[in-house]
C-alpha atoms as a PDB file:
ATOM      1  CA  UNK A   1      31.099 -17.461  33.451  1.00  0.00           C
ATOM      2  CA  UNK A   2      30.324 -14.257  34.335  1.00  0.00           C
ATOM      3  CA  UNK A   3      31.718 -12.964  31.617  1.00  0.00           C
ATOM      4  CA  UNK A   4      29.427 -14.811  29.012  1.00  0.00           C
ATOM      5  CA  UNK A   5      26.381 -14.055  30.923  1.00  0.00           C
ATOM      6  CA  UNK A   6      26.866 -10.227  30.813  1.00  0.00           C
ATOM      7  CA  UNK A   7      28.074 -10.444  26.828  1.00  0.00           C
ATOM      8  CA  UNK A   8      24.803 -12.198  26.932  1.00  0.00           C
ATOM      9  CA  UNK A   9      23.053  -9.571  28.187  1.00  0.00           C
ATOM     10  CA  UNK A  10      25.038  -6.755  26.092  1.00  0.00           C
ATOM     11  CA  UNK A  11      24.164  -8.380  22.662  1.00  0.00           C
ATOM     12  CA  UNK A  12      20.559  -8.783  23.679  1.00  0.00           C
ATOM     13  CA  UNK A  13      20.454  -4.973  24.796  1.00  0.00           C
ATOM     14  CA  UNK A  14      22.289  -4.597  21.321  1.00  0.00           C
ATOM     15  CA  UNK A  15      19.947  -6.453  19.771  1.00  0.00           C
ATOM     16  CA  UNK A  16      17.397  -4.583  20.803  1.00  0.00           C
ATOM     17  CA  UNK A  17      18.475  -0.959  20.496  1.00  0.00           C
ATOM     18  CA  UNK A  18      19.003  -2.094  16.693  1.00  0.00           C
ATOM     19  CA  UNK A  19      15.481  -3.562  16.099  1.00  0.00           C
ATOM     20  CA  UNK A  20      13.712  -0.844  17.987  1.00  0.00           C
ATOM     21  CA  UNK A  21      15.852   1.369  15.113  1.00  0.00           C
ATOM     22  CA  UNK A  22      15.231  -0.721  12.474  1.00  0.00           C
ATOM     23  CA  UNK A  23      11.264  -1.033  13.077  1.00  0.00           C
ATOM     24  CA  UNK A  24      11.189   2.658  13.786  1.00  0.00           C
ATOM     25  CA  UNK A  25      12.132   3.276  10.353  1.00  0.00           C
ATOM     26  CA  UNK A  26      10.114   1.110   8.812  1.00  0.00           C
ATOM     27  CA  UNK A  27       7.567   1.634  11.229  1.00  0.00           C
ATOM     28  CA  UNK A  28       7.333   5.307   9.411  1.00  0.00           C
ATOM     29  CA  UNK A  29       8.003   3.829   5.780  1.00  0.00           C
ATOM     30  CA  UNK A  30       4.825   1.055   6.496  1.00  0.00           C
ATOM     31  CA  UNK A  31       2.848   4.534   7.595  1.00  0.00           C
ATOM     32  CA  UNK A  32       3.444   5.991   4.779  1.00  0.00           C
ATOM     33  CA  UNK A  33       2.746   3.187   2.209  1.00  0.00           C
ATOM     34  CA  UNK A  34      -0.541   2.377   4.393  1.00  0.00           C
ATOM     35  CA  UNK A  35      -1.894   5.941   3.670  1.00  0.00           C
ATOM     36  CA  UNK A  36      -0.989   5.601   0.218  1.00  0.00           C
ATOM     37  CA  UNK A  37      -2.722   2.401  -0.506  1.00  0.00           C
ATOM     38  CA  UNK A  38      -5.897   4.080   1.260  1.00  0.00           C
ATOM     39  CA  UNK A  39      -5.845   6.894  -0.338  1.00  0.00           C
ATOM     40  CA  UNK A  40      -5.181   4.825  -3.940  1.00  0.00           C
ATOM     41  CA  UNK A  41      -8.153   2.486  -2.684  1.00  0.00           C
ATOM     42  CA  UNK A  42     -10.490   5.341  -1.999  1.00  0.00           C
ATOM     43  CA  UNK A  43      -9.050   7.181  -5.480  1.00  0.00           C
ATOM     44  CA  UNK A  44     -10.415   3.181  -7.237  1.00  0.00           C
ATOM     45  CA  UNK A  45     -14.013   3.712  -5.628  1.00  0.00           C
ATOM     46  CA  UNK A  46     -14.506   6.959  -6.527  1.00  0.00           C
ATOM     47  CA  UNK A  47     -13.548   6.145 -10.579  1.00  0.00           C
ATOM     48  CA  UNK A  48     -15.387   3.189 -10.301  1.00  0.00           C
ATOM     49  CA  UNK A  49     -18.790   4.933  -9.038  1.00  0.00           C
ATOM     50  CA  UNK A  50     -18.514   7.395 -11.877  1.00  0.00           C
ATOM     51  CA  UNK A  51     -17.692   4.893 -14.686  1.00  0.00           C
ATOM     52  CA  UNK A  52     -20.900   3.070 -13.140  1.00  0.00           C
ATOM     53  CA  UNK A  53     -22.846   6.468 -13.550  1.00  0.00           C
ATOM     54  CA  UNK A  54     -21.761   7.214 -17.022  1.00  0.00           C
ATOM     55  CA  UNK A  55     -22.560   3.603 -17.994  1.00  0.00           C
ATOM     56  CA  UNK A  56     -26.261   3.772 -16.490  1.00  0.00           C
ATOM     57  CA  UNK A  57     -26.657   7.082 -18.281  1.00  0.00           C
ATOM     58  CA  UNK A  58     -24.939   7.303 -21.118  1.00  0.00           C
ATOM     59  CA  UNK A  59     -23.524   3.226 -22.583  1.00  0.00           C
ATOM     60  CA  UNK A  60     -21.999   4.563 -25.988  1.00  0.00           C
ATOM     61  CA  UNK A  61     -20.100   6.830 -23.944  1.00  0.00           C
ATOM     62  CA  UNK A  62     -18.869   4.339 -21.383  1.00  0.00           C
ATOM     63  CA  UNK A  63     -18.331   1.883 -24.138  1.00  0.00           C
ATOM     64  CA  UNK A  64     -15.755   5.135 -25.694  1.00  0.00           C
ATOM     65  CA  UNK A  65     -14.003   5.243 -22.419  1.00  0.00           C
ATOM     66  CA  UNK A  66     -13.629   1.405 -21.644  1.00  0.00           C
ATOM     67  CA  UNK A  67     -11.963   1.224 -25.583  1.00  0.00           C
ATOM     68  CA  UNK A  68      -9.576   3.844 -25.075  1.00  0.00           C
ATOM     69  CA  UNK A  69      -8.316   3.011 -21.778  1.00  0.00           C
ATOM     70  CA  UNK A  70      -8.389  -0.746 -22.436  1.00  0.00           C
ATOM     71  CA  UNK A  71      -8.045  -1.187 -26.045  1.00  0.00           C
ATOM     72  CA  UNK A  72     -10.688  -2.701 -28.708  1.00  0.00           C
ATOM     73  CA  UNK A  73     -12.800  -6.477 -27.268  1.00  0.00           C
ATOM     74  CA  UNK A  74     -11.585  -9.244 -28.732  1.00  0.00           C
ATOM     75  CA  UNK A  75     -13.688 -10.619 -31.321  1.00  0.00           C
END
């Protein structure tokens, strides 16, 4: 009985050594894709307020940029 209660207690030290690796890893790796998605997010407004811009001052040219990035309307 003893026995099982300290191979209890091993594989729950076990256990934890290996998810405080494994979360430590991705711990860095969710970081990472966090600041990227910010930084993607903040690249999105900034494009956005300037398309707005152009299309307030100049609609023939917006209408140009909004053909050749997304291809003719459909009719």
């Amino acid at each position: 009985m003893l026995r099982t209660i300290f191979m209890i207690g091993l594989f729950a030290l076990a256990g934890l050594f290996v998810l405080r690796l494994a979360f430590g890893i991705f711990g860095v790796l969710f970081g990472l894709l966090t600041w990227l998605l910010i930084k993607a997010i903040w690249i999105a407004v900034i494009g956005a307020a300037i398309y707005l811009v152009i299309r307030i001052v100049s609609p023939s040219t917006a209408r140009k940029l909004r053909e050749r990035w997304s291809g003719t309307p459909a009719a």
